[in-house]
C-alpha atoms as a PDB file:
ATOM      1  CA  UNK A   1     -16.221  10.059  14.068  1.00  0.00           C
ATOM      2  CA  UNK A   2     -13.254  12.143  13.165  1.00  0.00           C
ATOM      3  CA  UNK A   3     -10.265  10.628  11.059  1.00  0.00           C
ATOM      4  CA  UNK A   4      -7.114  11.705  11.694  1.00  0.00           C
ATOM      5  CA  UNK A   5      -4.463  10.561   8.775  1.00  0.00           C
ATOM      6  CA  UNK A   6      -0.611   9.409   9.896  1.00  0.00           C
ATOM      7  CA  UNK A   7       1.568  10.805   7.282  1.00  0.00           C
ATOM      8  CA  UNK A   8       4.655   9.367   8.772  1.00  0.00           C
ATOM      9  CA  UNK A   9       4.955   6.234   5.646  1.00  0.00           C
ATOM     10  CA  UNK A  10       5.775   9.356   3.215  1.00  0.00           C
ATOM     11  CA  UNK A  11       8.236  10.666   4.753  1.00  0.00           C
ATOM     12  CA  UNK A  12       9.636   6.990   5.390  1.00  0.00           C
ATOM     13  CA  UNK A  13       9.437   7.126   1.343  1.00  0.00           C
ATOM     14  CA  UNK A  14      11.481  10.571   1.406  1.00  0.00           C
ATOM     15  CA  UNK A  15      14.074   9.359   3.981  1.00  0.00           C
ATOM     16  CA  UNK A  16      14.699   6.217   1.961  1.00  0.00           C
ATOM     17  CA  UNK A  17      16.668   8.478  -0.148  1.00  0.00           C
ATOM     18  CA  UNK A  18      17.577  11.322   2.275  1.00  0.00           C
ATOM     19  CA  UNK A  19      15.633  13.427  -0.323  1.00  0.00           C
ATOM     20  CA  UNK A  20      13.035  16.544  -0.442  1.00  0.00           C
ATOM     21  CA  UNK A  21      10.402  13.934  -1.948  1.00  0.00           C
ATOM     22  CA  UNK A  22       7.817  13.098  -1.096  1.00  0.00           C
ATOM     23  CA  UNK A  23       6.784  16.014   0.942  1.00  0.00           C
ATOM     24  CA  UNK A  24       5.144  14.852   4.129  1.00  0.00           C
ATOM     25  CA  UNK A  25       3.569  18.697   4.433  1.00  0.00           C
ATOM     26  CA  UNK A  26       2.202  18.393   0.655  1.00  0.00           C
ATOM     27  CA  UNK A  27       0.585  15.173   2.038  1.00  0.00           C
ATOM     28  CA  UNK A  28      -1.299  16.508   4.452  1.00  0.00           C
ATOM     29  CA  UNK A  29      -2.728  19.126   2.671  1.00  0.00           C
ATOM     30  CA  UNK A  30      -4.142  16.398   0.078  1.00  0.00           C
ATOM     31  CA  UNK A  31      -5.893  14.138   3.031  1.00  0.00           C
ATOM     32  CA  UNK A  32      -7.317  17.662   4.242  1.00  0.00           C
ATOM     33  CA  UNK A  33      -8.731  18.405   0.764  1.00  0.00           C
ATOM     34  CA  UNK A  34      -9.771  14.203   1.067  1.00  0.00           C
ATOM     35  CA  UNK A  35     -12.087  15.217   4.045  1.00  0.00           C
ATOM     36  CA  UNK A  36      -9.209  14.141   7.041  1.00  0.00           C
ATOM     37  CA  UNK A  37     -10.380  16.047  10.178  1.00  0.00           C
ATOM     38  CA  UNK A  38      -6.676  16.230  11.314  1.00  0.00           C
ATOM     39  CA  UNK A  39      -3.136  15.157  10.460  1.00  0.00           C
ATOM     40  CA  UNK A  40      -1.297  12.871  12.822  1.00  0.00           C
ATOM     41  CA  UNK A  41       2.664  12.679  12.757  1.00  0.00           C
ATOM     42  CA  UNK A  42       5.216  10.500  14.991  1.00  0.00           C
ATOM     43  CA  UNK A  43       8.197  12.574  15.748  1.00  0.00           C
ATOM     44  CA  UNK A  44      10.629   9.640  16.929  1.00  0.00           C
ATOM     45  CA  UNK A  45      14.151   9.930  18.765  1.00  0.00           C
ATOM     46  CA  UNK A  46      15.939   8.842  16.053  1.00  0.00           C
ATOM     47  CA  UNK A  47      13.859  11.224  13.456  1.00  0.00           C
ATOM     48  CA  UNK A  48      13.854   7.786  11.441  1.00  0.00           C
ATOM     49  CA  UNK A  49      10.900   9.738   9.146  1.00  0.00           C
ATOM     50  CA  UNK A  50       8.826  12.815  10.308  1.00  0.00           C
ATOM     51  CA  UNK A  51      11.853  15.445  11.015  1.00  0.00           C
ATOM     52  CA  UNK A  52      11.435  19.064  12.808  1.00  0.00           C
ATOM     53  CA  UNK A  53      11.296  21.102   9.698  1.00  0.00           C
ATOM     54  CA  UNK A  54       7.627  18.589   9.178  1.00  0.00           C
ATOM     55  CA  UNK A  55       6.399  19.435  12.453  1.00  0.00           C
ATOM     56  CA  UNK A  56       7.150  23.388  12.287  1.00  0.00           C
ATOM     57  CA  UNK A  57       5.928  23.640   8.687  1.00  0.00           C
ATOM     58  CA  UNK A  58       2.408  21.523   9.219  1.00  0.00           C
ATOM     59  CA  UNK A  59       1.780  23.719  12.750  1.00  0.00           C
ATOM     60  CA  UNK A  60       2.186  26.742  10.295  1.00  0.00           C
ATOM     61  CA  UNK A  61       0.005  25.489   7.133  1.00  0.00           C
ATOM     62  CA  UNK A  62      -2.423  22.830   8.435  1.00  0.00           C
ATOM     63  CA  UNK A  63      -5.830  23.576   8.081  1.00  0.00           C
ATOM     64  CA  UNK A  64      -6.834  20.888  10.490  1.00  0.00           C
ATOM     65  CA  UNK A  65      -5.650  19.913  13.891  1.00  0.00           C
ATOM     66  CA  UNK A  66      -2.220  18.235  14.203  1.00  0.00           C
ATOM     67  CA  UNK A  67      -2.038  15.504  16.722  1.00  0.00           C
ATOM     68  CA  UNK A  68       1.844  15.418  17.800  1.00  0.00           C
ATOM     69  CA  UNK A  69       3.291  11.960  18.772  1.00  0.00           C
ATOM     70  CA  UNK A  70       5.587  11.303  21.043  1.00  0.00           C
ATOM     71  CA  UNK A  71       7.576   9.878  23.484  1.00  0.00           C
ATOM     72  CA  UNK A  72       7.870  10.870  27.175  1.00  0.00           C
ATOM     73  CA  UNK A  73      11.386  12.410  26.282  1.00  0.00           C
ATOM     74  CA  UNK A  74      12.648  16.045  27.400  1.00  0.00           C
ATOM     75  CA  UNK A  75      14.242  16.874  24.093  1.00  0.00           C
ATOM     76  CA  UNK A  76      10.505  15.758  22.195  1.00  0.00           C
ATOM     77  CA  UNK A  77       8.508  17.270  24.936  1.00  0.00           C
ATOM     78  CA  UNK A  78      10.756  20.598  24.792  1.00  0.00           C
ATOM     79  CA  UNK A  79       9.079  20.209  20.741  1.00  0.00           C
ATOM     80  CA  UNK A  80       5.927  19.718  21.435  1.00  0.00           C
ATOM     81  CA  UNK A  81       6.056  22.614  24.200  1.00  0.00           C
ATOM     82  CA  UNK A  82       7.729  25.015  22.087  1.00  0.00           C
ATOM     83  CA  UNK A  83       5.177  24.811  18.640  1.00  0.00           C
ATOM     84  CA  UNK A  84       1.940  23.460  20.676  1.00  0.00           C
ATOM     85  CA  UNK A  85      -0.128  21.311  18.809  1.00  0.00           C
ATOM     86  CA  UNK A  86      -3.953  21.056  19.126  1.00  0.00           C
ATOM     87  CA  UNK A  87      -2.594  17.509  20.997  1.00  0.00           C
ATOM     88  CA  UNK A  88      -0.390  15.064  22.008  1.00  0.00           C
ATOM     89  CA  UNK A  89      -0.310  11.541  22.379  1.00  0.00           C
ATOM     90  CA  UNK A  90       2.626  10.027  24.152  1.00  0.00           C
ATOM     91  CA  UNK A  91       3.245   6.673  23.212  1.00  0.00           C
ATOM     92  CA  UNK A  92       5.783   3.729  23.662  1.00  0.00           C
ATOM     93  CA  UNK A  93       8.307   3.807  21.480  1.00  0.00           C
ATOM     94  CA  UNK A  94      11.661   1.500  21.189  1.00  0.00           C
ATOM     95  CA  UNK A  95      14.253   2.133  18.389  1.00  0.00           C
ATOM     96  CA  UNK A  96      14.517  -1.078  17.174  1.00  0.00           C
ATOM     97  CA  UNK A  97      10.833  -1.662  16.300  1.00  0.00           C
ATOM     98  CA  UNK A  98       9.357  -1.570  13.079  1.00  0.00           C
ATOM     99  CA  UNK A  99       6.442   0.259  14.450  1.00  0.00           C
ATOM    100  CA  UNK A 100       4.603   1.140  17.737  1.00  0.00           C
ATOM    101  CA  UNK A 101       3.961  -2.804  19.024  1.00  0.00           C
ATOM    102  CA  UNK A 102       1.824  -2.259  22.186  1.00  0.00           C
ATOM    103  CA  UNK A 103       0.120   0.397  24.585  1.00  0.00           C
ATOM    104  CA  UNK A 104       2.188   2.444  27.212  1.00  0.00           C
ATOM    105  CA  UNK A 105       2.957   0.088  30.400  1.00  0.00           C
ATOM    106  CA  UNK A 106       0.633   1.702  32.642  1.00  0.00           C
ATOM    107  CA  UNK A 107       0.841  -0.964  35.410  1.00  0.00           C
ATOM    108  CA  UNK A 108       1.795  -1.091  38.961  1.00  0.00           C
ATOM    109  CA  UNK A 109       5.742  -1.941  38.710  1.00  0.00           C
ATOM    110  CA  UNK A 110       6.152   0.621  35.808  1.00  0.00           C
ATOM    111  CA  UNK A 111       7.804   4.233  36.398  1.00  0.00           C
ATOM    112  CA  UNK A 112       5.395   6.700  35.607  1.00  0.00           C
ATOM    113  CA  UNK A 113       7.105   9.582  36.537  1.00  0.00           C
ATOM    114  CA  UNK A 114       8.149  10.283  32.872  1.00  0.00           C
ATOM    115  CA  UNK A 115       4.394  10.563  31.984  1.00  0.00           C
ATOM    116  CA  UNK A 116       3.528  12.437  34.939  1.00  0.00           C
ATOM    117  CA  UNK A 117       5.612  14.949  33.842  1.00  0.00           C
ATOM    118  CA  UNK A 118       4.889  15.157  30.455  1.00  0.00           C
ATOM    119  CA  UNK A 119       1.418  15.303  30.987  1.00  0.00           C
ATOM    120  CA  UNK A 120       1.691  18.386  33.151  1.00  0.00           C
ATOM    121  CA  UNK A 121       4.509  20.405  30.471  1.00  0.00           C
ATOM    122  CA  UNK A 122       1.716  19.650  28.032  1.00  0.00           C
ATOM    123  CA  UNK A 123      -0.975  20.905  29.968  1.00  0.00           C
ATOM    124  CA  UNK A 124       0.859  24.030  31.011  1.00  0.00           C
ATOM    125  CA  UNK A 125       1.067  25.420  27.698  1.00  0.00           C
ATOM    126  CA  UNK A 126      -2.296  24.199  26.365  1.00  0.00           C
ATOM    127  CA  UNK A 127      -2.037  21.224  24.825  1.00  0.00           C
ATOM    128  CA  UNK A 128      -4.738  18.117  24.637  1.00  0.00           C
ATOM    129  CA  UNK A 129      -3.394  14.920  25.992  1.00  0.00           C
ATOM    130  CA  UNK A 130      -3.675  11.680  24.844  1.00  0.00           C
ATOM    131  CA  UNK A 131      -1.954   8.482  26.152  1.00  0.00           C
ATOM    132  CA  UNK A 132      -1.800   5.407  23.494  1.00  0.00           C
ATOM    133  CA  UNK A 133      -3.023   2.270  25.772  1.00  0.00           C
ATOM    134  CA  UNK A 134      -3.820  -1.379  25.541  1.00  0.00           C
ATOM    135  CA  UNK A 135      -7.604  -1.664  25.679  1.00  0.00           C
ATOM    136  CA  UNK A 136      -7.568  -2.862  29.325  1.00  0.00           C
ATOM    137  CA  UNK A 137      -9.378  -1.597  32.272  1.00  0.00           C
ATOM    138  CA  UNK A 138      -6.333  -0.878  34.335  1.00  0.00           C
ATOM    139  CA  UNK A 139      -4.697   0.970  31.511  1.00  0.00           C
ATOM    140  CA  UNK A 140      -7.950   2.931  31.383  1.00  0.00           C
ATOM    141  CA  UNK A 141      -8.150   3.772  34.921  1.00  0.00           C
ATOM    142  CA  UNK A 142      -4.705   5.174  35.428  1.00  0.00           C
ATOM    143  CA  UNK A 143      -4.828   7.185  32.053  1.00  0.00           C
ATOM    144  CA  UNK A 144      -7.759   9.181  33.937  1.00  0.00           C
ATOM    145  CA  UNK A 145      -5.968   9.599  37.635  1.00  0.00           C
ATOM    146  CA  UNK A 146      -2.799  10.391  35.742  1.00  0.00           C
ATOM    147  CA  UNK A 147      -4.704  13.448  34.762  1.00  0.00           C
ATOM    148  CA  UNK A 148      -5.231  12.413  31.034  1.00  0.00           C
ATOM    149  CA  UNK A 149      -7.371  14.283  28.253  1.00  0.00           C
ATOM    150  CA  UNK A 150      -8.045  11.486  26.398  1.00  0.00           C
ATOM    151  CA  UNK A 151      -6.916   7.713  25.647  1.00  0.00           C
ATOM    152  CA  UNK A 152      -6.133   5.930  22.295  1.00  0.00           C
ATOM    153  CA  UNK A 153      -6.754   2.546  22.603  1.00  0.00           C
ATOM    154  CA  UNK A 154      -4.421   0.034  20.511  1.00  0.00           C
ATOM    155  CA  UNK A 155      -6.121  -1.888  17.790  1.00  0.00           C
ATOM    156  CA  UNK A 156      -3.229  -4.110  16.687  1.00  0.00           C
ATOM    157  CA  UNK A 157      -4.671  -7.255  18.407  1.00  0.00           C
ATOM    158  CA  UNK A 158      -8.143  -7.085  16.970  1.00  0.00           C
ATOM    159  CA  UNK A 159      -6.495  -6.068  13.723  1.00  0.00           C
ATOM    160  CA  UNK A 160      -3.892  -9.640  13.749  1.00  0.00           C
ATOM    161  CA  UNK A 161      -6.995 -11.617  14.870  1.00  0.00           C
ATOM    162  CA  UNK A 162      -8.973 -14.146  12.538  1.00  0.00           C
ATOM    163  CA  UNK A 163     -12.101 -15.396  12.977  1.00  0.00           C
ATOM    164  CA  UNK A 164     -13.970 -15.445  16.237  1.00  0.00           C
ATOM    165  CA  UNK A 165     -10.649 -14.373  17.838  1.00  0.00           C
ATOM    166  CA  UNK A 166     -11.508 -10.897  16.276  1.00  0.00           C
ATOM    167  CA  UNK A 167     -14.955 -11.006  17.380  1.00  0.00           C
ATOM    168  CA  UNK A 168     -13.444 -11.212  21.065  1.00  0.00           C
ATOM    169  CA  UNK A 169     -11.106  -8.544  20.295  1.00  0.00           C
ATOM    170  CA  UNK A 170     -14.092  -6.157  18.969  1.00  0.00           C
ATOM    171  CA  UNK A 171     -15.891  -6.822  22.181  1.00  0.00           C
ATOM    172  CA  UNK A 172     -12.742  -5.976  24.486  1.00  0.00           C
ATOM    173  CA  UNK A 173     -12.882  -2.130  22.571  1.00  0.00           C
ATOM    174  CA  UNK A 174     -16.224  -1.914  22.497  1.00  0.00           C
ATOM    175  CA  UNK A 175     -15.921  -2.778  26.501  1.00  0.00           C
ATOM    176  CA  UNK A 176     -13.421  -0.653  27.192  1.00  0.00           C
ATOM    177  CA  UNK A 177     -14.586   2.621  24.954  1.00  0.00           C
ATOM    178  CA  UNK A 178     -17.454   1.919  26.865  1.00  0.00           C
ATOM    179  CA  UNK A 179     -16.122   2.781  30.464  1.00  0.00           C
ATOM    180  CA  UNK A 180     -13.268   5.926  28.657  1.00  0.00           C
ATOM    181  CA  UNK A 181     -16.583   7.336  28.102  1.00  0.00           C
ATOM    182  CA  UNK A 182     -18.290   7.075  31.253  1.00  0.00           C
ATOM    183  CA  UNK A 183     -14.655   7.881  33.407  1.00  0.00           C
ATOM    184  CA  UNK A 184     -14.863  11.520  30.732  1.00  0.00           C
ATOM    185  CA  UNK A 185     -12.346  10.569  28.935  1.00  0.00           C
ATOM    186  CA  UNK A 186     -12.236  11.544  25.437  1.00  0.00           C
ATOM    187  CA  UNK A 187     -11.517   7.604  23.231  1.00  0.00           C
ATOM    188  CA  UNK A 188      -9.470   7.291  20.217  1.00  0.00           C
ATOM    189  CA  UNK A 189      -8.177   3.917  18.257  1.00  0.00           C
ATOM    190  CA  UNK A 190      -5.390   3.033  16.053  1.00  0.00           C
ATOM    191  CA  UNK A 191      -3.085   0.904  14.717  1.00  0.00           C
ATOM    192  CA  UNK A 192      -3.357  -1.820  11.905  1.00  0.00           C
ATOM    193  CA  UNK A 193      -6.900  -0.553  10.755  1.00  0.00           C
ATOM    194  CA  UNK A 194      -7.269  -0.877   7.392  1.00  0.00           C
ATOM    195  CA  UNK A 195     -10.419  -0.754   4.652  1.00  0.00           C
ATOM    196  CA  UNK A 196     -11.498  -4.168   5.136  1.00  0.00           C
ATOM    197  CA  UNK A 197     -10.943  -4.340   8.872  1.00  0.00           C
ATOM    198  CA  UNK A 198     -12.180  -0.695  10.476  1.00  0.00           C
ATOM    199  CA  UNK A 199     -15.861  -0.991   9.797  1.00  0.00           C
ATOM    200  CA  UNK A 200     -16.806  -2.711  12.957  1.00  0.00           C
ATOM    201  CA  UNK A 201     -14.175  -0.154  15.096  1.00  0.00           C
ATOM    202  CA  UNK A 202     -15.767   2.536  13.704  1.00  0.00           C
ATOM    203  CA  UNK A 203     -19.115   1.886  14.183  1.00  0.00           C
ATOM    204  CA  UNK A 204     -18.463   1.914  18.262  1.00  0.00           C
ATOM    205  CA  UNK A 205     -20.371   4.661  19.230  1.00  0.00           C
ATOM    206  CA  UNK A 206     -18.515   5.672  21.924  1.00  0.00           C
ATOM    207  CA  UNK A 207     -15.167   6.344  20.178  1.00  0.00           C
ATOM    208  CA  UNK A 208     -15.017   9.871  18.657  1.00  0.00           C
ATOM    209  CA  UNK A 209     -11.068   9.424  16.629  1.00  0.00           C
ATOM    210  CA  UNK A 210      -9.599   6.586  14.555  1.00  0.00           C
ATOM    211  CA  UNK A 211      -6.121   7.223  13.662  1.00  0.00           C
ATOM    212  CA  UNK A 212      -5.383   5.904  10.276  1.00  0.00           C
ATOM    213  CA  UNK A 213      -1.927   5.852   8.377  1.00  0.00           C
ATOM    214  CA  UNK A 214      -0.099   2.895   6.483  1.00  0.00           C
ATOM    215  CA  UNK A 215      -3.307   1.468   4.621  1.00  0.00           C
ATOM    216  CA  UNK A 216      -4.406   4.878   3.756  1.00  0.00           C
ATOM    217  CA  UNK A 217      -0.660   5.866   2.132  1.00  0.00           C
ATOM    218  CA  UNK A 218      -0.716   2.373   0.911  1.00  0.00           C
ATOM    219  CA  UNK A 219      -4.024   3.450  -1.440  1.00  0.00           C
ATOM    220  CA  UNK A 220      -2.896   6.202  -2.162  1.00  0.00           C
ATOM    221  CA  UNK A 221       0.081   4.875  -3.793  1.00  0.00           C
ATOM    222  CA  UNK A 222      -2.362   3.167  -6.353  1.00  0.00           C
ATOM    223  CA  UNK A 223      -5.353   5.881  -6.285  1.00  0.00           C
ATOM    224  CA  UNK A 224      -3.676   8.862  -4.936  1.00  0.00           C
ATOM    225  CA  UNK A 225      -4.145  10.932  -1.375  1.00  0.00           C
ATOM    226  CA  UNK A 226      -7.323  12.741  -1.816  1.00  0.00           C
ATOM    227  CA  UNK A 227      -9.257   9.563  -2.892  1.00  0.00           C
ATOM    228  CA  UNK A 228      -7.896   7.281  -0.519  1.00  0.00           C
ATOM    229  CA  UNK A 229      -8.842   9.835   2.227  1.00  0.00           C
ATOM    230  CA  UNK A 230     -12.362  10.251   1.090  1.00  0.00           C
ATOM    231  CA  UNK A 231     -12.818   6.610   0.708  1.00  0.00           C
ATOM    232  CA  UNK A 232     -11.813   5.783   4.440  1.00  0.00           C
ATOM    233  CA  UNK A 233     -13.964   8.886   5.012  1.00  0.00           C
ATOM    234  CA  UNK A 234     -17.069   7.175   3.065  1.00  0.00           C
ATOM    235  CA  UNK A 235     -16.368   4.026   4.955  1.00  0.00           C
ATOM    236  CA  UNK A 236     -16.183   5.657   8.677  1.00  0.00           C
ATOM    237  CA  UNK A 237     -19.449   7.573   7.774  1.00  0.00           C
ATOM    238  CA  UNK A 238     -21.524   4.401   6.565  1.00  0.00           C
ATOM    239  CA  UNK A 239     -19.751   1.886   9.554  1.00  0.00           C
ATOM    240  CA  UNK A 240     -23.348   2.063  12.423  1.00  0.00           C
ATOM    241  CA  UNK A 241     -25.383   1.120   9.157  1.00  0.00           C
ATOM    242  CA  UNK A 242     -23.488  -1.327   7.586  1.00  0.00           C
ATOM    243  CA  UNK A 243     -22.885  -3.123  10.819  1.00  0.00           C
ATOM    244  CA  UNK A 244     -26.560  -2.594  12.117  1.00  0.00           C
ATOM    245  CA  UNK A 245     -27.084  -4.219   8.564  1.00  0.00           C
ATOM    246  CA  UNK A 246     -24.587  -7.397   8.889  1.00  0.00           C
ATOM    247  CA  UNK A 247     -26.846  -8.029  12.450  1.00  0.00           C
ATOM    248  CA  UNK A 248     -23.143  -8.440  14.064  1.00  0.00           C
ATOM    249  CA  UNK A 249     -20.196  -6.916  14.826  1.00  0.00           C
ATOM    250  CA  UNK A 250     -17.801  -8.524  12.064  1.00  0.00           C
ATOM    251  CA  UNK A 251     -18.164  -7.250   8.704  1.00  0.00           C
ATOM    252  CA  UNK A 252     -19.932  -8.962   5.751  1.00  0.00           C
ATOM    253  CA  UNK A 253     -18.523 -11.778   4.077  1.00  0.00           C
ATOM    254  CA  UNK A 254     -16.534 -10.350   1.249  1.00  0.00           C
ATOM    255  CA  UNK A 255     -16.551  -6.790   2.660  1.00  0.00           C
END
């Protein structure tokens, strides 16, 4: 299980004040030292937090692989073209939202020439693809004949879930990693995991990437970077006991 930690909520700190502070760069390097096997960064449209100067600094200093979001845009793509991540993971994105509320539409009555596109400009010049999806088997199945490296399926709904609504929602990943795996696709998850919600994600053997930001940067206000990191770290790493443990997919009472 590799964790890859979103830095974009310090650099929503720094643009609060249009300031040099906090350093989104000086971030990363303090989830590396935590144990983060990559940095992950959202470089919107409207550059409402992670700005250019982020991107071209972390490709030059991170020790670890940068995953680049983004939207299916030409000026983004022309980016992520240009300074060539280790990947890329187009995603939905709408200015308006506080954050990324759903997978990309992947159905029939969508236009996917956008992603087409971008898929191949990111290919061309070397760079893994990703495409952020609802964990749905149609989703799944066009990611992989659009030509896609690897998928990231959407946690939100299993992370708003109570109860046995969650329990559902942990089956429908575990379903759906399932059959990434078996089409070759490479199978990532994020969004709205947090400490007392990601042991039963993680512990899904067949996804290889959780993508982790707001309740790591959240710690980290409290405890600072490096231990918040190691502590997600600790948790990933002990999930496939702890859950073989509980005898069920939903954490311990009290975890």
């Amino acid at each position: 299980m590799r964790l890859y930690v979103n830095i974009d909520h310090v650099a929503t700190v720094r643009q609060a004040r249009r300031t040099d502070e906090p350093d989104p760069v000086r971030a990363a390097v303090l989830a590396e030292l935590g144990g983060a096997h990559g940095i992950t960064v959202h470089l919107r449209e409207d550059r409402r937090h992670i700005q250019d100067r982020d991107v071209r600094l972390l490709m030059e200093t991170a020790r670890t692989p940068v995953n680049l979001e983004l939207a299916a845009s030409s000026e983004i793509l022309e980016v992520a073209c240009q300074l060539r991540p280790v990947q890329a993971t187009l995603v939905p994105e709408n200015r308006e939202e506080v954050t990324t509320e759903g997978g990309l539409n992947l159905g029939s009555g969508g236009n996917l020439g956008p992603l087409t596109e971008a898929l191949g400009r990111l290919k061309t010049v070397g760079v893994r693809t990703s495409l952020f999806i609802d964990p749905d088997e149609e989703s799944l199945r066009r990611s992989k004949e659009l030509g896609a490296d690897a998928v990231e399926l959407h946690t939100g709904e299993y992370a708003n879930a109570q109860g046995q609504a969650r329990g559902l929602e942990l089956e429908r990943l575990a379903k759906v990693a399932g059959m990434g795996r078996e089409m070759g696709l490479g199978v990532h998850a994020g969004h709205g995991l947090t400490y007392e919600n990601v042991v039963p994600v993680a512990a899904i053997p067949e996804i290889e990437e959780l993508n982790i930001g707001h309740s790591i940067i959240s710690r980290a206000v409290l405890v600072g970077l490096e231990r918040a990191v190691r502590e997600m770290g600790a948790l990933l790493e002990k999930a496939p006991a702890m859950v073989q443990e509980a005898g069920a997919w939903l954490p311990p009472i009290g975890f």
